[in-house]
N, C-alpha and C. Protein backbone atom coordinates (compact mmCIF):
# COMPACT_ATOMS: atom_id res chain seq x y z
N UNK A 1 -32.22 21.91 129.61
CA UNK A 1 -33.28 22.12 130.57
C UNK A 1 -32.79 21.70 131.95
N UNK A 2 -33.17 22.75 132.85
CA UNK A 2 -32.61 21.96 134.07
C UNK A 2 -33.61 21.05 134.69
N UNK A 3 -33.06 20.53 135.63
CA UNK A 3 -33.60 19.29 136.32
C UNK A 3 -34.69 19.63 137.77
N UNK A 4 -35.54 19.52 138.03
CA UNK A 4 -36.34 20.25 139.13
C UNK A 4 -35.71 19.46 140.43
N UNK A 5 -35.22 18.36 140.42
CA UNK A 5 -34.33 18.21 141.49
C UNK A 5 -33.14 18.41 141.98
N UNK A 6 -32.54 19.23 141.02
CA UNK A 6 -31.24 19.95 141.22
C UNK A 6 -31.91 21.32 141.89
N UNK A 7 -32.67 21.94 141.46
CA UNK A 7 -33.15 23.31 142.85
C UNK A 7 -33.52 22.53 143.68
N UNK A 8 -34.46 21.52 144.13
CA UNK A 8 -34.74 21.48 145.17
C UNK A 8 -33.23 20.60 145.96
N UNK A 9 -32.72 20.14 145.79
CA UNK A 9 -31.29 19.50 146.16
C UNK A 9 -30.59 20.73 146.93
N UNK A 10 -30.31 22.02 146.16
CA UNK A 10 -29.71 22.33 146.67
C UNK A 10 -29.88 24.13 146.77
N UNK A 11 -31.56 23.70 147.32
CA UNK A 11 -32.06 24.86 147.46
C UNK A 11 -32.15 24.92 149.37
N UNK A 12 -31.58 23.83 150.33
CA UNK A 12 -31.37 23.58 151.12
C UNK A 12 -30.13 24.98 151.61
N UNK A 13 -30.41 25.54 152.21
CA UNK A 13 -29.47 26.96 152.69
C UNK A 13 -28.03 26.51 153.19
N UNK A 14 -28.02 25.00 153.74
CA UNK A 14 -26.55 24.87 154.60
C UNK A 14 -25.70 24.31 153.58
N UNK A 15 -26.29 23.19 151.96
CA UNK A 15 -25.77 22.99 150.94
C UNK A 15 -25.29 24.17 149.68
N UNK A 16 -26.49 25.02 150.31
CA UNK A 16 -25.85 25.71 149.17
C UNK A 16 -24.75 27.15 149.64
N UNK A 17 -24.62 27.29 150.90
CA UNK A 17 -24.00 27.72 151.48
C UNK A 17 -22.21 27.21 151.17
N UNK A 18 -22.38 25.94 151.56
CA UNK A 18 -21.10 25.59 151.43
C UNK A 18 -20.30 25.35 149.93
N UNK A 19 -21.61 25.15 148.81
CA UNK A 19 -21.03 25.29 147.61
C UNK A 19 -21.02 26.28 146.89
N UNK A 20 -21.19 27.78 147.74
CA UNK A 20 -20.87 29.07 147.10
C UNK A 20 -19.19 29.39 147.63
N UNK A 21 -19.42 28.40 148.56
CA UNK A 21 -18.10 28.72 149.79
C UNK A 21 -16.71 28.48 149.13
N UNK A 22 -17.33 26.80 148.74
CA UNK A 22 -16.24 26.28 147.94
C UNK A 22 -16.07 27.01 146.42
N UNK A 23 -16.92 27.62 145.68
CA UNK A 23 -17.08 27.91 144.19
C UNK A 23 -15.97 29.35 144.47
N UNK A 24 -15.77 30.09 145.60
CA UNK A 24 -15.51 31.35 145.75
C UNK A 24 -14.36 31.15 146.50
N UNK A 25 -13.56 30.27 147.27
CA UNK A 25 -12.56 30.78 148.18
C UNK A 25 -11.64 30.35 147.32
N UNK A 26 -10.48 31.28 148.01
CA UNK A 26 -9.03 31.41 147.06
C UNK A 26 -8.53 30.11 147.52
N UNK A 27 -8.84 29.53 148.44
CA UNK A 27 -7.93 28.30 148.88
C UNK A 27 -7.99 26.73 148.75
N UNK A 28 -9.71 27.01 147.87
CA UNK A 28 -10.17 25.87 147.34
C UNK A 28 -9.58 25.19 146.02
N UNK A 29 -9.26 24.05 145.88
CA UNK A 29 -8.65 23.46 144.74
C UNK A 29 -9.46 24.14 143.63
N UNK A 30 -8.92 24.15 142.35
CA UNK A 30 -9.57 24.60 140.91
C UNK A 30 -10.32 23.48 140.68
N UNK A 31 -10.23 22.38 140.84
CA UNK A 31 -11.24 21.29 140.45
C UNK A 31 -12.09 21.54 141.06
N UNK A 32 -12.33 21.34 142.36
CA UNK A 32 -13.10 21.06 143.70
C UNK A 32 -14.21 22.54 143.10
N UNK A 33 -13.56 23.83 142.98
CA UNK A 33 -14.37 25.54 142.71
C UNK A 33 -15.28 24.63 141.05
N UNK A 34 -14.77 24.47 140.92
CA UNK A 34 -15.18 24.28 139.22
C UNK A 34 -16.69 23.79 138.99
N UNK A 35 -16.34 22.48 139.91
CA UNK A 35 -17.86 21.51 140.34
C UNK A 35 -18.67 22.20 140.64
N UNK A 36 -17.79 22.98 141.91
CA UNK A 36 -19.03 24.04 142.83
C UNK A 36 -19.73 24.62 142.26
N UNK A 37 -19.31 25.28 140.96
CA UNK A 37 -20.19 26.36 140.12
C UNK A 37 -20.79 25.51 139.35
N UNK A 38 -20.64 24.33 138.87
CA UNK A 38 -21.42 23.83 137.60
C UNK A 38 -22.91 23.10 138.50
N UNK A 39 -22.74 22.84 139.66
CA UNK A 39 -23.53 22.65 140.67
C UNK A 39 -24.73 23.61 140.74
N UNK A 40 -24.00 24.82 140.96
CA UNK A 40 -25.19 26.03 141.55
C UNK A 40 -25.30 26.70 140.46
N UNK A 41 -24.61 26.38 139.12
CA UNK A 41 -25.40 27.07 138.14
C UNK A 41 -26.30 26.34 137.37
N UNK A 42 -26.38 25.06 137.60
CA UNK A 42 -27.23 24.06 137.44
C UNK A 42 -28.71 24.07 138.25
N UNK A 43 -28.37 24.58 139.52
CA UNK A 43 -29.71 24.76 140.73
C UNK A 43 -30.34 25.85 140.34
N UNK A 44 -29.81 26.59 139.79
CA UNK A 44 -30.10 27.66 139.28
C UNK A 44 -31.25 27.78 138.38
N UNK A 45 -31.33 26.66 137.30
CA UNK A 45 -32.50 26.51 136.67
C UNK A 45 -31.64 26.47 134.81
N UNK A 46 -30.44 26.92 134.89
CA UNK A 46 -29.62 26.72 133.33
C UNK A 46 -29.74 26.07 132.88
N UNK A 47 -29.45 25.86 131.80
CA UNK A 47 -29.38 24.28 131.10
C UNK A 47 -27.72 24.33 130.35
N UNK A 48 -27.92 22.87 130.43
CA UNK A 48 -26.58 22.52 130.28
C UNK A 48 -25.95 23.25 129.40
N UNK A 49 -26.21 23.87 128.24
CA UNK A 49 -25.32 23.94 127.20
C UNK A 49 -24.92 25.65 127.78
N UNK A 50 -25.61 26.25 128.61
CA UNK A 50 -25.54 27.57 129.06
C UNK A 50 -24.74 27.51 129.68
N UNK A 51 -24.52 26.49 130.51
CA UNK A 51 -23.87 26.28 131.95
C UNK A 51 -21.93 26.07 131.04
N UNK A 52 -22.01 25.15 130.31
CA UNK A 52 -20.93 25.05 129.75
C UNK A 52 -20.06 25.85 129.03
N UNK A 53 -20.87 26.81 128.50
CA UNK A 53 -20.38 28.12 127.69
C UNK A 53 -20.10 29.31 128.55
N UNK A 54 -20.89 29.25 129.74
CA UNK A 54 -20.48 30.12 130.82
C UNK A 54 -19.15 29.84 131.35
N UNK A 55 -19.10 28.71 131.49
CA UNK A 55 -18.02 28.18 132.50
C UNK A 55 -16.61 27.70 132.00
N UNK A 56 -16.50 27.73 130.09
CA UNK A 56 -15.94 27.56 129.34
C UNK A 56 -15.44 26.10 129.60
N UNK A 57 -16.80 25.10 129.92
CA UNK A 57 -16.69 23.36 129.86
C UNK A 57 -17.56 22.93 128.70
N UNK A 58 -17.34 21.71 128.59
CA UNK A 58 -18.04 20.89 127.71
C UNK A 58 -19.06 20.49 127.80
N UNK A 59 -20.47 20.36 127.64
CA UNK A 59 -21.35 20.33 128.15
C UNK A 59 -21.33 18.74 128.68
N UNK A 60 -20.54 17.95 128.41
CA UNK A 60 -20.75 16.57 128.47
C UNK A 60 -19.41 17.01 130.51
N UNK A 61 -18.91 17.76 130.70
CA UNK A 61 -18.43 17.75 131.69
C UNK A 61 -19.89 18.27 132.53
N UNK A 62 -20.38 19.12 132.32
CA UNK A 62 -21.83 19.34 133.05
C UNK A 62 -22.43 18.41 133.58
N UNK A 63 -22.86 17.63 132.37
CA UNK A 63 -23.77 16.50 132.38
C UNK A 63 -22.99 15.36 133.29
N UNK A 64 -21.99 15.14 133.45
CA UNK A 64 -20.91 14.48 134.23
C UNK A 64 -21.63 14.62 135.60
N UNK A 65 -20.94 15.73 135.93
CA UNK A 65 -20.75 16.32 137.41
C UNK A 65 -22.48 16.80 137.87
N UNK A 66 -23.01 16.90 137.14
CA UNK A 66 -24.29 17.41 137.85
C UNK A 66 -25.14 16.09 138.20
N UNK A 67 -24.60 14.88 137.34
CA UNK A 67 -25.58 13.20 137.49
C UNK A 67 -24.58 12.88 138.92
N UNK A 68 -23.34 13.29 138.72
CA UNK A 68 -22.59 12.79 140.49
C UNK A 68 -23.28 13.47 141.39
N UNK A 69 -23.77 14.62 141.40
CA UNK A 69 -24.32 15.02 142.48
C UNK A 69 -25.52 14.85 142.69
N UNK A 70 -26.21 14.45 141.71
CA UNK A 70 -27.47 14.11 142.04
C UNK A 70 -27.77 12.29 142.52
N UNK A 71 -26.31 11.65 142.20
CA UNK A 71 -26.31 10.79 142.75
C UNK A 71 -25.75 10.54 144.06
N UNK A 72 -24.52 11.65 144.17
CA UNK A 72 -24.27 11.73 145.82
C UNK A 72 -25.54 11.94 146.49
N UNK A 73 -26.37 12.88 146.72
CA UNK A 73 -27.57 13.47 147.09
C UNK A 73 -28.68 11.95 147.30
N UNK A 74 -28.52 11.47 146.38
CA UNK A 74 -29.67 10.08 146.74
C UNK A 74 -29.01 9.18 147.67
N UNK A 75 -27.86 8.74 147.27
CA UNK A 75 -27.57 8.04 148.09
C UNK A 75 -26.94 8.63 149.85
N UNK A 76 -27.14 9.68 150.22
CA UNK A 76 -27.02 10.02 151.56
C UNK A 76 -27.89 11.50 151.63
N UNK A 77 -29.39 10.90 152.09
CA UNK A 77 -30.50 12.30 151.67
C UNK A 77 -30.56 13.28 153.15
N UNK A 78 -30.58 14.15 152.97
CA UNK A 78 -30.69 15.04 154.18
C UNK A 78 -31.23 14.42 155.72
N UNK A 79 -30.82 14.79 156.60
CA UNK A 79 -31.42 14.41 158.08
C UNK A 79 -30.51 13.38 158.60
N UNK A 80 -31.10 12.79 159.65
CA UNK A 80 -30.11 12.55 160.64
C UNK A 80 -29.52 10.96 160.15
N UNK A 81 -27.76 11.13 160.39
CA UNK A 81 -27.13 10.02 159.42
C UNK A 81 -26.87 9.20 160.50
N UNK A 82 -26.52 7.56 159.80
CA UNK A 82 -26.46 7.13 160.96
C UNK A 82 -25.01 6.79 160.92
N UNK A 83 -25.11 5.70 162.68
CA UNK A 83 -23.32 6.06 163.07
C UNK A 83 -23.04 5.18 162.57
């Protein structure tokens, strides 16, 4: 089941902009693309075990990378950062 704060996380146009950016360019590391997609196929509304079979990961790599980003995301939340 997905998480209702993973769409709204990164239902933000300039985040999810940059992690189609990274999921798609030829010049992006294979790790770095990998995240990107388990990210936005996660925002997406998938659930994990979909997301993993799509992406030919483990679902426990899903579950990994989608709790980092939802913990990057808390700990530095949108708007103005300070210096």
């Amino acid at each position: 089941m997905a998480l209702p704060f993973m769409q709204h996380a990164v239902s933000v146009a300039q985040e999810r902009r940059r992690l189609e950016s990274l999921a798609h360019r030829s010049h992006s590391a294979p790790q770095v693309a990998r995240r990107a997609r388990i990210i936005l196929a996660c925002a997406d509304g998938r659930a994990t075990t979909s997301v993993a079979k799509r992406l030919h990961l483990s679902a426990t790599t899903v579950c990994k990378w989608r709790t980092r980003f939802i913990l990057i995301v808390n700990a530095y939340p949108p708007g103005r950062r300070s210096t």
